[in-house]
C-alpha atoms as a PDB file:
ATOM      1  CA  UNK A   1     139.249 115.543 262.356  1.00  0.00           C
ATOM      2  CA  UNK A   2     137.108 113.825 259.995  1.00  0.00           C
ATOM      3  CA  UNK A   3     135.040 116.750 259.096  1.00  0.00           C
ATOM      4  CA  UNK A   4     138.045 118.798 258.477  1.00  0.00           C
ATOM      5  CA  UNK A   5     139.491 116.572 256.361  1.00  0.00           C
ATOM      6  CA  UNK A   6     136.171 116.461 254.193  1.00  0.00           C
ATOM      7  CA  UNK A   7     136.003 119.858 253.855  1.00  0.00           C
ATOM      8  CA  UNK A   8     139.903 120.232 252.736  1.00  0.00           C
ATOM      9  CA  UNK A   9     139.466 117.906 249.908  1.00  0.00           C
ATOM     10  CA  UNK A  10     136.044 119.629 249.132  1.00  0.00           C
ATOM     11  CA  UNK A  11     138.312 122.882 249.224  1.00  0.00           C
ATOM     12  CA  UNK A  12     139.743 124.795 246.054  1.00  0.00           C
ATOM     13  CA  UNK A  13     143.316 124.670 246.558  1.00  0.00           C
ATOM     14  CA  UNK A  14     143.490 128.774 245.830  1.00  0.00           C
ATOM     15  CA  UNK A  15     140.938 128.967 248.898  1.00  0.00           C
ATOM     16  CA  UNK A  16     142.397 126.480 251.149  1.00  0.00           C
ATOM     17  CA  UNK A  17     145.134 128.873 252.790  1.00  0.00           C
ATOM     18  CA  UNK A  18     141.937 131.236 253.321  1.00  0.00           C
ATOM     19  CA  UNK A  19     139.857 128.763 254.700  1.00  0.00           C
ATOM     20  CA  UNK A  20     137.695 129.280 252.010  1.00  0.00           C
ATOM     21  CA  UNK A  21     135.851 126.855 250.309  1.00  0.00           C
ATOM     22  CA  UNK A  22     134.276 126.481 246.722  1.00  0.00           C
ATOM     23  CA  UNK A  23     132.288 123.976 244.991  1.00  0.00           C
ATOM     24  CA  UNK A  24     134.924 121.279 243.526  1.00  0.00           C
ATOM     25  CA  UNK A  25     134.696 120.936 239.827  1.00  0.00           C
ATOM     26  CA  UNK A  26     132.877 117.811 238.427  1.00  0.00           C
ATOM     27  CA  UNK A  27     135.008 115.017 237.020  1.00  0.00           C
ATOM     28  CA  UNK A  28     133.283 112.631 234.976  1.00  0.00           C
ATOM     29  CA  UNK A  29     133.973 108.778 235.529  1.00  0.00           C
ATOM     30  CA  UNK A  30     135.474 107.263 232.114  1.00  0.00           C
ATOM     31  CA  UNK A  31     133.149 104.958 230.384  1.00  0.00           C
ATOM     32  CA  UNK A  32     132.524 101.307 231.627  1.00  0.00           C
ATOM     33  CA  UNK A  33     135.055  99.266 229.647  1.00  0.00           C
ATOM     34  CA  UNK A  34     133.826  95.860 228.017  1.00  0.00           C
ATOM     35  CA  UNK A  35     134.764  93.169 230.503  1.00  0.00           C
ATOM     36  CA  UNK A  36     136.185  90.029 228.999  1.00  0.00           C
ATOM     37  CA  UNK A  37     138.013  87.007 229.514  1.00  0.00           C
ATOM     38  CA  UNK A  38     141.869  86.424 228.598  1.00  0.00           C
ATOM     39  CA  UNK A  39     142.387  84.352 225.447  1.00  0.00           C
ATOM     40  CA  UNK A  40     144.315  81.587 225.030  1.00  0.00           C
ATOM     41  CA  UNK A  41     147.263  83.820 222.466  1.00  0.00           C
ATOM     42  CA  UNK A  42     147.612  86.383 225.314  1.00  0.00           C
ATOM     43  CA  UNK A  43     148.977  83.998 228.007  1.00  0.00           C
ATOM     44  CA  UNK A  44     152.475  84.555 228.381  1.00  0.00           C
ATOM     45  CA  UNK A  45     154.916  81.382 228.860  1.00  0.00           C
ATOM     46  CA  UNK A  46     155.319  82.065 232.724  1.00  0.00           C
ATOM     47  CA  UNK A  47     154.536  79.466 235.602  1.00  0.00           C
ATOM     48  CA  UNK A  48     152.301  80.776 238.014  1.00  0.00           C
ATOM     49  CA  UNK A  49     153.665  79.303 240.964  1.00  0.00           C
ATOM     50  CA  UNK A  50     157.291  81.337 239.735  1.00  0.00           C
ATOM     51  CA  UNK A  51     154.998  84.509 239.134  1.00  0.00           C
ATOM     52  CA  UNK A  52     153.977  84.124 242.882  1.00  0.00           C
ATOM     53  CA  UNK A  53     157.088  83.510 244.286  1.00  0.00           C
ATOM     54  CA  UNK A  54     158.946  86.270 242.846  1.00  0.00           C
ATOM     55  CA  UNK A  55     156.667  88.703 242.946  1.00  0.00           C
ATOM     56  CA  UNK A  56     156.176  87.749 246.972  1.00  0.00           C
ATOM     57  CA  UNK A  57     159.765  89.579 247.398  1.00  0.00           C
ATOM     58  CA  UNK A  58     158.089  92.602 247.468  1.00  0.00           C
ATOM     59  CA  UNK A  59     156.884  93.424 250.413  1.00  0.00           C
ATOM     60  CA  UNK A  60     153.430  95.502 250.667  1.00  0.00           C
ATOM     61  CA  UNK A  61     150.996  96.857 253.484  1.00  0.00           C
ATOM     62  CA  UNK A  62     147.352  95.301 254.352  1.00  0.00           C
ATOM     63  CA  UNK A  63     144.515  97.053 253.803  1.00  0.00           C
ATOM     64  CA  UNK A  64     140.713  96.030 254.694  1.00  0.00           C
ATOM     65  CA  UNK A  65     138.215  97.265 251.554  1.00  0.00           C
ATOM     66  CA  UNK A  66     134.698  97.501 252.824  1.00  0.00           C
ATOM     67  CA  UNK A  67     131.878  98.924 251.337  1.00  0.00           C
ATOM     68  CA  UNK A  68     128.309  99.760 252.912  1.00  0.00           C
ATOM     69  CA  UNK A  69     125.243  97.348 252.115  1.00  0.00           C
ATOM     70  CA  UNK A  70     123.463  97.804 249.168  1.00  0.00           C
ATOM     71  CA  UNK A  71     120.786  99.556 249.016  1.00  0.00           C
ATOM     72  CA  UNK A  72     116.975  98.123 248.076  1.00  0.00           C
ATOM     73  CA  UNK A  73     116.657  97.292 244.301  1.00  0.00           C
ATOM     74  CA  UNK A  74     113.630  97.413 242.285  1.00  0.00           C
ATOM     75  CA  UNK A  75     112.120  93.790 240.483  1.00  0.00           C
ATOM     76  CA  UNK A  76     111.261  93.329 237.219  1.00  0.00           C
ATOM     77  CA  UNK A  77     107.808  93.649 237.836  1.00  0.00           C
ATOM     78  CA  UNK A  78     108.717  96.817 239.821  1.00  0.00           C
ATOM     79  CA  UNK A  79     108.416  96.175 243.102  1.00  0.00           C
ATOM     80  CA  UNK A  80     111.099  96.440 245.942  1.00  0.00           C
ATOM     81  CA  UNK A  81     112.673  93.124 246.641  1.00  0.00           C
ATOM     82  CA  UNK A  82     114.111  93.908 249.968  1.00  0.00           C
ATOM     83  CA  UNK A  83     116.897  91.790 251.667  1.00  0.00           C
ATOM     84  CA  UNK A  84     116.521  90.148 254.992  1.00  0.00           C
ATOM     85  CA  UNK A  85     116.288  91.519 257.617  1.00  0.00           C
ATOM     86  CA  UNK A  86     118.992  94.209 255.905  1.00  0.00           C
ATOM     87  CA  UNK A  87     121.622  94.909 253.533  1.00  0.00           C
ATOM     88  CA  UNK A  88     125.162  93.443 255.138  1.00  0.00           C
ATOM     89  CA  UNK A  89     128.288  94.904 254.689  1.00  0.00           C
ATOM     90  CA  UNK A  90     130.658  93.605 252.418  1.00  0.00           C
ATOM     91  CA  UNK A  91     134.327  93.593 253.058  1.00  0.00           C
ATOM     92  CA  UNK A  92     137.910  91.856 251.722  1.00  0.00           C
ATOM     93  CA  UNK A  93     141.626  92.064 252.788  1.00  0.00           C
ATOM     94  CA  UNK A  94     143.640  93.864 249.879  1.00  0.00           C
ATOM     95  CA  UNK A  95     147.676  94.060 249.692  1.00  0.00           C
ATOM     96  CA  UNK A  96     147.018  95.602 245.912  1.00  0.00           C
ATOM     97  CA  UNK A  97     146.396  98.805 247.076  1.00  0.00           C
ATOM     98  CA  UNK A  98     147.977 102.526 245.475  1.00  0.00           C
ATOM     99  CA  UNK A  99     148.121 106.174 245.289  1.00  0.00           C
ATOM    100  CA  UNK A 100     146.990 107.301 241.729  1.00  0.00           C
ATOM    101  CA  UNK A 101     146.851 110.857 241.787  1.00  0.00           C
ATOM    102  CA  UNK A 102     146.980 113.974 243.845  1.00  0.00           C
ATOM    103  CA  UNK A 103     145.012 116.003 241.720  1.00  0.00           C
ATOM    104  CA  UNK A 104     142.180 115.196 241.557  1.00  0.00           C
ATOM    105  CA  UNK A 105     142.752 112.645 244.787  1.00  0.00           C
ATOM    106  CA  UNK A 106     142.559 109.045 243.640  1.00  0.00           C
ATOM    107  CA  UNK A 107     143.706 105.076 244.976  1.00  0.00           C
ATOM    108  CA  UNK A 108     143.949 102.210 243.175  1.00  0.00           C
ATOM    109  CA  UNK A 109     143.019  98.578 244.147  1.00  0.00           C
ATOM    110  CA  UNK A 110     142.496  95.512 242.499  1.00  0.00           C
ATOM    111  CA  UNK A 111     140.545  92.551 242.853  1.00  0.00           C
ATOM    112  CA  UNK A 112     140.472  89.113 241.417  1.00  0.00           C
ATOM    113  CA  UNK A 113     137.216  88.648 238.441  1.00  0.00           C
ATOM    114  CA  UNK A 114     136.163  85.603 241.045  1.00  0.00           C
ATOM    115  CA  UNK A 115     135.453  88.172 243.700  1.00  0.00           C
ATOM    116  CA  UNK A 116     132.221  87.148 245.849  1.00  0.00           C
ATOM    117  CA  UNK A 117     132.401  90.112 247.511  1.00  0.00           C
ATOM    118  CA  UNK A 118     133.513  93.191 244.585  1.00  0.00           C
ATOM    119  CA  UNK A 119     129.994  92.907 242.967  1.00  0.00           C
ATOM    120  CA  UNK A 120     128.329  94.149 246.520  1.00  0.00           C
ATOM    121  CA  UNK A 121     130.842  96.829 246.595  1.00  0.00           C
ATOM    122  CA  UNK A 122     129.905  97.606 243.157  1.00  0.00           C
ATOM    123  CA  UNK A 123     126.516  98.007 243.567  1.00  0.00           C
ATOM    124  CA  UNK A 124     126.917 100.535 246.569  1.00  0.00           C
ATOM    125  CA  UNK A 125     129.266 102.542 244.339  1.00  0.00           C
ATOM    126  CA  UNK A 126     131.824 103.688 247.451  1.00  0.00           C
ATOM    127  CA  UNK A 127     134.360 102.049 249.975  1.00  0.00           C
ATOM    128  CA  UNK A 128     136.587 102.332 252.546  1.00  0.00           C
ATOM    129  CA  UNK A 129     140.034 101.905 252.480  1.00  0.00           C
ATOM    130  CA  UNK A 130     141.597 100.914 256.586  1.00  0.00           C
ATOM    131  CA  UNK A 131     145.058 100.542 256.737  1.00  0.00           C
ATOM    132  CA  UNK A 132     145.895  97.749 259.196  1.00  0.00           C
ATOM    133  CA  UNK A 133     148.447  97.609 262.049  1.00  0.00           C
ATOM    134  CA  UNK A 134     151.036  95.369 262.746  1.00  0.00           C
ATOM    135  CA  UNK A 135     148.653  93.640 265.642  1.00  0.00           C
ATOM    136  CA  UNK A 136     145.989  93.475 263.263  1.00  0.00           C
ATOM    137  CA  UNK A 137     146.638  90.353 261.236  1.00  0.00           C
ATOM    138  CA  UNK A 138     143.946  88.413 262.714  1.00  0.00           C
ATOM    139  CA  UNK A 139     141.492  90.932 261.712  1.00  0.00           C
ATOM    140  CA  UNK A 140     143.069  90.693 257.956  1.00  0.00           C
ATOM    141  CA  UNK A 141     142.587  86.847 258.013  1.00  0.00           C
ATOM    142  CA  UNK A 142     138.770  87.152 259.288  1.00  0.00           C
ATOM    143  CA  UNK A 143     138.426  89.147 255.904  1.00  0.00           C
ATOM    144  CA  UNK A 144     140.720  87.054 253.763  1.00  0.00           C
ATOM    145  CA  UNK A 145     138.145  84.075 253.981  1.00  0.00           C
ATOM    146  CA  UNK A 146     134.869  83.293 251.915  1.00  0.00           C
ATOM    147  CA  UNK A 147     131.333  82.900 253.377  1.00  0.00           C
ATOM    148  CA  UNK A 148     131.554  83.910 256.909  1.00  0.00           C
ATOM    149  CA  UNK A 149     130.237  87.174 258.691  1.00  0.00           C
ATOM    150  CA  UNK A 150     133.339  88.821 258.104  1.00  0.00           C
ATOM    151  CA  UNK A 151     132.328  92.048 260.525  1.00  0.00           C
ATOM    152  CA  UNK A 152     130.945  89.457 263.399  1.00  0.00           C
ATOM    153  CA  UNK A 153     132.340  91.155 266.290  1.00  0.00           C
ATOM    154  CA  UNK A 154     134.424  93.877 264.161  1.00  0.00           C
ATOM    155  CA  UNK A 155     133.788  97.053 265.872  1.00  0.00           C
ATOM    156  CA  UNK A 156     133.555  99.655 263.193  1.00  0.00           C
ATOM    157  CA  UNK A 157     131.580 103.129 262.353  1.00  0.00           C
ATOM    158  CA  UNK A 158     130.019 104.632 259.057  1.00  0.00           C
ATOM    159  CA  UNK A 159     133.176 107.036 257.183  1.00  0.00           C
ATOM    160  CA  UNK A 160     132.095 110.105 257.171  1.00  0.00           C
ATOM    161  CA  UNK A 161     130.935 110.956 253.511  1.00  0.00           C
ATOM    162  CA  UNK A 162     130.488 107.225 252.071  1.00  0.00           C
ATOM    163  CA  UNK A 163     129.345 105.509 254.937  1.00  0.00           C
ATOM    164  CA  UNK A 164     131.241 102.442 254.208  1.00  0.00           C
ATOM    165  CA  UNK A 165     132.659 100.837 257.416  1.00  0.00           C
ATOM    166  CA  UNK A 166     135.823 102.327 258.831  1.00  0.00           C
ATOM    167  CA  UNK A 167     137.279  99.809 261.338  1.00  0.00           C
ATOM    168  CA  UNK A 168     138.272 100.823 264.655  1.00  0.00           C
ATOM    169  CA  UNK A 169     141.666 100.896 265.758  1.00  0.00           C
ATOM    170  CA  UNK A 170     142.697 101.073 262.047  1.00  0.00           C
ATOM    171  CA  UNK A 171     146.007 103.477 261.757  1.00  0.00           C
ATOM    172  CA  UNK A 172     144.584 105.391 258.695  1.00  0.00           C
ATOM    173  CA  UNK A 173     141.297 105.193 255.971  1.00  0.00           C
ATOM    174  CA  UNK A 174     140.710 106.430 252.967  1.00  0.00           C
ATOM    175  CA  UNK A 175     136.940 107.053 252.014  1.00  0.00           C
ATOM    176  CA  UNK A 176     136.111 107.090 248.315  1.00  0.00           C
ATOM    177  CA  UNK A 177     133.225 106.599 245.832  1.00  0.00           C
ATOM    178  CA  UNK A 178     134.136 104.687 242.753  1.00  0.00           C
ATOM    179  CA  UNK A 179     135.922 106.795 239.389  1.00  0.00           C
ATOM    180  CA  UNK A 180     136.124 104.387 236.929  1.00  0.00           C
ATOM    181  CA  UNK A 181     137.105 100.199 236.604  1.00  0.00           C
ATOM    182  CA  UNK A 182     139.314  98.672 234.179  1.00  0.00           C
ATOM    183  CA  UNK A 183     140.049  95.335 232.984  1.00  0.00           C
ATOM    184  CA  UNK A 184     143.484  93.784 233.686  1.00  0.00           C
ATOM    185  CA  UNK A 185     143.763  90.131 233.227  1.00  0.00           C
ATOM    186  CA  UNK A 186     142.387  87.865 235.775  1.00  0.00           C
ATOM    187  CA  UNK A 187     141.615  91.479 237.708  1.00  0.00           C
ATOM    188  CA  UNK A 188     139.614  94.533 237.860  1.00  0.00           C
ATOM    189  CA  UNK A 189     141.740  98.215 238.081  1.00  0.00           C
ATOM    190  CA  UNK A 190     139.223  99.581 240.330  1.00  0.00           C
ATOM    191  CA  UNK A 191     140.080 103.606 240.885  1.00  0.00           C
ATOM    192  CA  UNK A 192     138.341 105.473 243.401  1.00  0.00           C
ATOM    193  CA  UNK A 193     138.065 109.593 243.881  1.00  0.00           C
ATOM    194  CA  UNK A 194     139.018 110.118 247.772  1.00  0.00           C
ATOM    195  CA  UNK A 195     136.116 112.062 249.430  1.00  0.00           C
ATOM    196  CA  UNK A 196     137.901 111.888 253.073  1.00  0.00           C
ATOM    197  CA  UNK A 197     140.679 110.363 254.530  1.00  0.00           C
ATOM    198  CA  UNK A 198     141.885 110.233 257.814  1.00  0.00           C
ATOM    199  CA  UNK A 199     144.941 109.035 260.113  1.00  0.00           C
ATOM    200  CA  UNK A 200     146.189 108.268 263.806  1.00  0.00           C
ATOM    201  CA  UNK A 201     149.129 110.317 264.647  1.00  0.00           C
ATOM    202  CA  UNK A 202     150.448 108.068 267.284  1.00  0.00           C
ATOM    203  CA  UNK A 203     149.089 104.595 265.580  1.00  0.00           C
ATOM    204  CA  UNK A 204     151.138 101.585 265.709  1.00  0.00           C
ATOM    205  CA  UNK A 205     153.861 100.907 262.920  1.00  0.00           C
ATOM    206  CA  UNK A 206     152.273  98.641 259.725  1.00  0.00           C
ATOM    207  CA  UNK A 207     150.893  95.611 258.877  1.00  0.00           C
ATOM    208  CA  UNK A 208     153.187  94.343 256.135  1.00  0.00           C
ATOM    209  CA  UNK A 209     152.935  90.945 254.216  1.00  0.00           C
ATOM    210  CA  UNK A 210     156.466  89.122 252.482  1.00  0.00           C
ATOM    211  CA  UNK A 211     156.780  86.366 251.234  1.00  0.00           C
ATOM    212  CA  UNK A 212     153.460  85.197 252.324  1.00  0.00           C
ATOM    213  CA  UNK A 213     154.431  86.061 255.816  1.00  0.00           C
ATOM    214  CA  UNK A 214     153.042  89.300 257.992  1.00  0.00           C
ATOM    215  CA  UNK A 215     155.579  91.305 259.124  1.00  0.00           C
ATOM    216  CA  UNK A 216     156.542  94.945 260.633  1.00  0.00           C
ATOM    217  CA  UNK A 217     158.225  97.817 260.609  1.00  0.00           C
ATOM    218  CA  UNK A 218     161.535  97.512 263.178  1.00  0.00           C
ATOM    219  CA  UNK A 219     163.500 100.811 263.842  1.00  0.00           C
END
């Protein structure tokens, strides 16, 4: 399924009802914008904690970002400084997480400036998007916390044309390499181009967080 679905986004839409495929045009990734911090005249007169408790009303799913480790980087003397005994994975739980656009195929996330973990995923340049479950919110608090092995006994397998870790038993991913990053605010607009994306027919119903609650689906 995986390979089919990389090879229908690599498709030409005129060729896809053939079964044909062509090479996808290139799209350029807009310009790395200058990365600053918010003044003092651009706060607006809002509390946080009321920001946080309104905005909690609406109710979003849980995804799991992950990105492969990064690879080896030279010194300044030239040399490969190479870290021990390997790269790790890096990995965060997201609820800011969007469709963009269906042509060409892009998702949205954001991430707070603070980030620990968005510079690793920066530096590989992809990531995985896995949708959790509604039994999953263990798994979203393991990668809601700072400093720990996050993927300690997470079973999980390279996406198919990133690499980046796509978690088992997660209802859907989305596997992307990064299109461009904006500023906004205390966050980074970080768009991705989809490369392949996959889902479980028959997975369980979604993870959901409101209020600062998890929640799910009920027919």
């Amino acid at each position: 399924m995986a390979a089919a679905a990389v090879r229908y986004l690599r498709a030409d839409p005129a060729n896809r009802s053939r079964g044909k495929s062509a090479a996808r045009p290139v799209v350029e990734a807009l310009p790395r914008p200058e990365l600053r911090c918010v003044g003092e005249h651009e706060r607006a007169p809002v509390d946080q904690a009321e920001f946080r408790r309104v905005l909690g009303n609406f109710a979003t799913g849980v995804t799991v970002i992950t990105a492969p480790g990064a690879p080896e980087t030279p010194s300044a003397s030239g040399t490969l400084v190479t870290p021990a005994p390997a790269p790790a994975p890096a990995g965060f739980a997201c609820q800011s997480f969007s469709a963009l656009s269906l042509d060409p195929p892009l998702v949205v996330f954001m991430v707070g400036r603070t980030s620990t973990t968005w510079p690793r995923i920066a530096r590989a340049g992809v990531f995985c998007v896995n949708v959790l479950g509604a039994d999953q919110g263990e798994l979203c608090r393991r990668f809601a916390v700072s400093g720990a092995d996050k993927f300690a006994g997470v079973a999980h397998t390279p996406a198919p044309a990133t690499g980046a870790p796509r978690l088992t038993d997660a209802p859907a991913w989305i596997d992307c390499t990064i299109h461009a990053v904006h500023p906004g605010g205390d966050h980074l607009i970080v768009v991705g181009r989809v490369e392949a994306l996959g889902a479980d027919a028959d997975a369980m119903s979604p993870l959901l967080f409101h209020r600062g609650r998890f929640g799910e689906l009920r027919a």
